[in-house]
Protein backbone atom coordinates (compact mmCIF):
# COMPACT_ATOMS: atom_id res chain seq x y z
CA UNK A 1 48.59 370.12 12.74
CA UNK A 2 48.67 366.51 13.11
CA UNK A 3 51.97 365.01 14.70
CA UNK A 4 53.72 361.84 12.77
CA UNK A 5 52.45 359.37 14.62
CA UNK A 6 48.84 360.12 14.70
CA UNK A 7 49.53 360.68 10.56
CA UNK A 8 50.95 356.97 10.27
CA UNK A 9 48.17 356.12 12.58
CA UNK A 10 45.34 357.92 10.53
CA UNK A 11 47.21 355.98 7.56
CA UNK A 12 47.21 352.33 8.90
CA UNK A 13 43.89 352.76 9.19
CA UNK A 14 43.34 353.70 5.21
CA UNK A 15 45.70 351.26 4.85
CA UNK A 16 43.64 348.63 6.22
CA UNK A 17 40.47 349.59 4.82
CA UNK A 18 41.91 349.34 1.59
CA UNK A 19 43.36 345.99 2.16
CA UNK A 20 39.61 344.97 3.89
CA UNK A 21 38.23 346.51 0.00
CA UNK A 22 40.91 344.06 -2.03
CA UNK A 23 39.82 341.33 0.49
CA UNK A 24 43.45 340.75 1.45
CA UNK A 25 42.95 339.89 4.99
CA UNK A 26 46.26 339.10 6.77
CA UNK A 27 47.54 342.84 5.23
CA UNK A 28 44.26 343.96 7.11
CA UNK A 29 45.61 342.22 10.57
CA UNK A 30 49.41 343.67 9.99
CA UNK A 31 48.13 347.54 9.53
CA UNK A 32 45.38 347.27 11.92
CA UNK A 33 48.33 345.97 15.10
CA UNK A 34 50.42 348.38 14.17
CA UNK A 35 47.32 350.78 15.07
CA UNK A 36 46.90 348.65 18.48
CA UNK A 37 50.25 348.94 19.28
CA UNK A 38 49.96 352.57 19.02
CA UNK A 39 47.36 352.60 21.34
CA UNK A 40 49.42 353.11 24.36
CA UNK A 41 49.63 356.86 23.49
CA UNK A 42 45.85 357.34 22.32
CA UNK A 43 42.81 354.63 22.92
CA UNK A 44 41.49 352.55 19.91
CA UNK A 45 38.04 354.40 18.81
CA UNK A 46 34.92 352.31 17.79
CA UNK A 47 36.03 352.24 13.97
CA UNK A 48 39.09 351.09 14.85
CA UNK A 49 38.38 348.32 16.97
CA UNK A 50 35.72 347.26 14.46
CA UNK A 51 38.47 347.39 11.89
CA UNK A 52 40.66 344.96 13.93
CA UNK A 53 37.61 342.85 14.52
CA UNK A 54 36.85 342.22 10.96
CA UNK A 55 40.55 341.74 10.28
CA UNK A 56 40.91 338.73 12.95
CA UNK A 57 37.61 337.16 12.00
CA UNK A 58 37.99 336.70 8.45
CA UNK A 59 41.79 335.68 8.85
CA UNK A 60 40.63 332.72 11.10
CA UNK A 61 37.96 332.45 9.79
CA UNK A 62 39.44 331.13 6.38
CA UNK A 63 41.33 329.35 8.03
CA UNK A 64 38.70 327.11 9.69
CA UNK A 65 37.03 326.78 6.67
CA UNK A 66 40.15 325.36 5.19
CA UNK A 67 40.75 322.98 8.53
CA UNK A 68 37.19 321.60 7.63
CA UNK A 69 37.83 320.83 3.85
CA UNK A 70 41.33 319.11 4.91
CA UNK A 71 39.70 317.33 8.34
CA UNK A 72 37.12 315.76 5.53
CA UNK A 73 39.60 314.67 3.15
CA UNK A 74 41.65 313.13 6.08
CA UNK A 75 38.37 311.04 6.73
CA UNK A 76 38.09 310.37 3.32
CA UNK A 77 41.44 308.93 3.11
CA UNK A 78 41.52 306.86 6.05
CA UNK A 79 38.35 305.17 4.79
CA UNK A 80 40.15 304.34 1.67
CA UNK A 81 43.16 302.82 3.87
CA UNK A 82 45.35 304.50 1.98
CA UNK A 83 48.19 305.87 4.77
CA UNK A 84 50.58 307.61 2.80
CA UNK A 85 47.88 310.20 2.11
CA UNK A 86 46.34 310.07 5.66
CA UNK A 87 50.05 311.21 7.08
CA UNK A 88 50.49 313.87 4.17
CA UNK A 89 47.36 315.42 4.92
CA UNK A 90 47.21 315.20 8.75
CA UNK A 91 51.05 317.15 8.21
CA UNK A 92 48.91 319.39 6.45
CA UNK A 93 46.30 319.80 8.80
CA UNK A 94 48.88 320.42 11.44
CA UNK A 95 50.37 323.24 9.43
CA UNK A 96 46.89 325.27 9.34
CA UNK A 97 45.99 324.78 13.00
CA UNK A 98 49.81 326.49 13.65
CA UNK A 99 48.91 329.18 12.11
CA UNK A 100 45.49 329.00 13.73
CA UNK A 101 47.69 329.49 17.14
CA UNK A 102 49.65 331.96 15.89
CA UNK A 103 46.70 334.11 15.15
CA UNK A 104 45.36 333.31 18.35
CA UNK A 105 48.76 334.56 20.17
CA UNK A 106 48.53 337.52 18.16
CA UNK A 107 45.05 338.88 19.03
CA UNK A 108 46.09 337.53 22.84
CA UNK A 109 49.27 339.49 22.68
CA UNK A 110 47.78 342.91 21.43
CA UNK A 111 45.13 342.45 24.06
CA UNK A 112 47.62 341.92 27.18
CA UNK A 113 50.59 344.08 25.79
CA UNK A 114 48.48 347.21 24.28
CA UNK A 115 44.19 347.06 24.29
CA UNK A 116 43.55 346.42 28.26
CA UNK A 117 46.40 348.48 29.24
CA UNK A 118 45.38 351.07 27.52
CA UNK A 119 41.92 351.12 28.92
CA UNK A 120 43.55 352.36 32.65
CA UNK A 121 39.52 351.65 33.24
CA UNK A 122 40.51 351.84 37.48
CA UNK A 123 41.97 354.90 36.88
CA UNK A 124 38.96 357.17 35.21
CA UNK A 125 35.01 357.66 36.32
CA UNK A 126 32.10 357.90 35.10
CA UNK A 127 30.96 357.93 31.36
CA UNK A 128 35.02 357.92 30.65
CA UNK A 129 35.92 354.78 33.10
CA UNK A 130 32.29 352.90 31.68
CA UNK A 131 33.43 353.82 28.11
CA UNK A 132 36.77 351.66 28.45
CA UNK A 133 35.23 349.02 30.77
CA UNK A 134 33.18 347.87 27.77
CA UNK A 135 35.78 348.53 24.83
CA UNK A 136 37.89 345.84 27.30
CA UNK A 137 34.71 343.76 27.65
CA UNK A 138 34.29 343.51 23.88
CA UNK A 139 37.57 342.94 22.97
CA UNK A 140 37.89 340.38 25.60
CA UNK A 141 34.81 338.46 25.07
CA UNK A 142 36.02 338.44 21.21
CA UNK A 143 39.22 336.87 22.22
CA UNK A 144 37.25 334.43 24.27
CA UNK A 145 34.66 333.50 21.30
CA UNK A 146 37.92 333.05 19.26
CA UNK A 147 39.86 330.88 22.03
CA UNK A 148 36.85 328.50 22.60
CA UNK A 149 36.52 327.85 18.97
CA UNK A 150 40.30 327.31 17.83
CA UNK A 151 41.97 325.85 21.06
CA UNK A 152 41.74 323.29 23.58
CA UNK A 153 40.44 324.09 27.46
CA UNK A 154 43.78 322.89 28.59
CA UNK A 155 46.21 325.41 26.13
CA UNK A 156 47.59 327.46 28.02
CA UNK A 157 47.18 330.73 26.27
CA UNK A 158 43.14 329.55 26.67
CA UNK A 159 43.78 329.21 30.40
CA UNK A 160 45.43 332.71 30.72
CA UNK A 161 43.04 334.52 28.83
CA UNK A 162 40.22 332.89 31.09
CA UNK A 163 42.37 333.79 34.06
CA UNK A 164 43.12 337.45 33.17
CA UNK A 165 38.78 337.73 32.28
CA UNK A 166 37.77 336.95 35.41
CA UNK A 167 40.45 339.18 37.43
CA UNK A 168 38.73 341.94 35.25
CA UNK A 169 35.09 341.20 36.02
CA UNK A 170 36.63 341.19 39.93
CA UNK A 171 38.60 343.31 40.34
CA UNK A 172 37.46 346.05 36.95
CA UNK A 173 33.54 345.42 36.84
CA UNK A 174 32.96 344.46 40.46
CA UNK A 175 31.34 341.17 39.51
CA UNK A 176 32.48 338.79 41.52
CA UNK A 177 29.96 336.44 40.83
CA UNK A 178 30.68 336.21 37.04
CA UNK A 179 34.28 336.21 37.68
CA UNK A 180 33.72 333.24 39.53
CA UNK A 181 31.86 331.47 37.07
CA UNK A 182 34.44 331.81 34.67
CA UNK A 183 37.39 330.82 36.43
CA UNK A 184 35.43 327.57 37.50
CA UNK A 185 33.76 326.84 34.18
CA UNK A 186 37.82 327.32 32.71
CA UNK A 187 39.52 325.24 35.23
CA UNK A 188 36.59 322.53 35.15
CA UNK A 189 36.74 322.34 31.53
CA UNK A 190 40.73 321.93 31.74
CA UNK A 191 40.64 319.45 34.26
CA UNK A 192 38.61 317.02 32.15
CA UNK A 193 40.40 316.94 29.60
CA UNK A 194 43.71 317.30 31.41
CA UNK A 195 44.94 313.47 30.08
CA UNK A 196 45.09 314.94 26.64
CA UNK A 197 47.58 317.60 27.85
CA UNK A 198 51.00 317.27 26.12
CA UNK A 199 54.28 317.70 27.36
CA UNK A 200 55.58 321.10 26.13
CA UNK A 201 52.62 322.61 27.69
CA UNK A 202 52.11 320.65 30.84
CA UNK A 203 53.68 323.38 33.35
CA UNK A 204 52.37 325.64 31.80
CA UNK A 205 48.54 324.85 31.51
CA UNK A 206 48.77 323.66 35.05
CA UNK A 207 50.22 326.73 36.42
CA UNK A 208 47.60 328.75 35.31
CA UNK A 209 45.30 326.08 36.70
CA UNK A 210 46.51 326.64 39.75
CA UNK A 211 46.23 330.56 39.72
CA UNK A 212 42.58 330.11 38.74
CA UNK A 213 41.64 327.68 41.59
CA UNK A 214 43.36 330.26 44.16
CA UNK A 215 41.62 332.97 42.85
CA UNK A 216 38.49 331.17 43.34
CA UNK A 217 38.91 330.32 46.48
CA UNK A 218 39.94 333.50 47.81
CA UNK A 219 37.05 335.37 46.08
CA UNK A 220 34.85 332.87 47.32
CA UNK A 221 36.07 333.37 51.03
CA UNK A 222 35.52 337.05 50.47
CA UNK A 223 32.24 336.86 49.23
CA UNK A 224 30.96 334.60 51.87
CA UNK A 225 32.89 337.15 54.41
CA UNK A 226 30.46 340.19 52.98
CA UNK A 227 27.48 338.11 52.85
CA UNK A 228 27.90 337.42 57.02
CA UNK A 229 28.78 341.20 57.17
CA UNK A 230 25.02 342.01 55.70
């Protein structure tokens, strides 16, 4: 007999197929984290995570498409001179890349708080602990694809996402090499652009900066420590 919560579960999931049918897409994205937040009693299965991809994608992804039919009027109206519109539609702008971040947080915040948790992948072996080494892998690198596109390499929530990919492929897929690379591609990418880094986010974005370059430099010391070991 199924208990209550894998019966709401089992019906977030209709739910959001239904919603995926009527092409209502942020309905989608509210049923399908309720079923991520759920996941700290069972694991997300293939369909599910699937589900939650195609929820996230086509909520930012009409979203970009409306950023680039707003960024061209903006051009438009600057080549006309004509201000007043330029500062309407630049508040406008402003108002869809918000919600652009907001997304982003989301898929960031079910990812930290219930996905990779979840996945315990240090604590199981074999085809169990490989199973949810690449269910984190996926839903990492689909945070990542999503991060690159929508913010800048010095946001902080871009940072920390870098930051907490590379501690996996360290310390979870015993890559050092790759974790490497990403933690220097991230902080190398933040630090030229760092003069475009605002205020409210300064600490921040340079904390995390920091945390990246010490993790690099330990894991390098460690790697050239097993090398001379060889």
């Amino acid at each position: 007999m199924a208990t209550e919560s894998s019966s709401s579960r089992e019906e977030n999931v209709y739910l959001a197929k239904m919603a995926e049918q009527a092409e209502r897409y942020d309905e989608m994205v509210e049923y399908m984290e309720k079923v991520a937040k759920s996941s700290d009693t069972q694991e997300v299965s293939v369909e599910e995570r699937n589900l939650l991809s195609v929820a996230y994608k086509n909520v930012v992804g009409a979203r970009r498409a409306s950023w680039r039919i707003i960024s061209s009027i903006e051009q438009k109206e600057e080549g006309k001179g004509n201000e007043e519109h330029v500062s309407a539609v630049r508040d406008y702008r402003a108002k869809i890349e918000n919600e652009l971040n907001k997304i982003c947080e989301g898929i960031l915040g079910l990812l930290d708080g219930h996905l990779i948790p979840s996945a315990g992948s240090e604590f199981k072996a074999g085809a169990e602990r490989r199973e949810a080494s690449e269910n984190t892998m996926a839903a990492y690198k689909a945070a990542q694809e999503i991060a690159a596109t929508e913010l800048a390499p010095t946001h902080p929530i871009r940072l920390g996402l870098s930051l907490n990919f590379s501690v996996f492929y360290y310390e979870i897929m015993n890559s050092p090499d790759q974790a490497c690379s990403l933690a220097k591609n991230a902080f190398d990418e933040a630090i030229s652009e760092l003069d475009t880094l605002g205020e409210e986010s300064y600490k921040d974005s340079t904390l995390i900066m920091q945390l990246l370059r010490d993790n690099l430099t330990l894991w390098t010391s460690d790697m050239q420590e097993q090398g001379e070991d060889q």
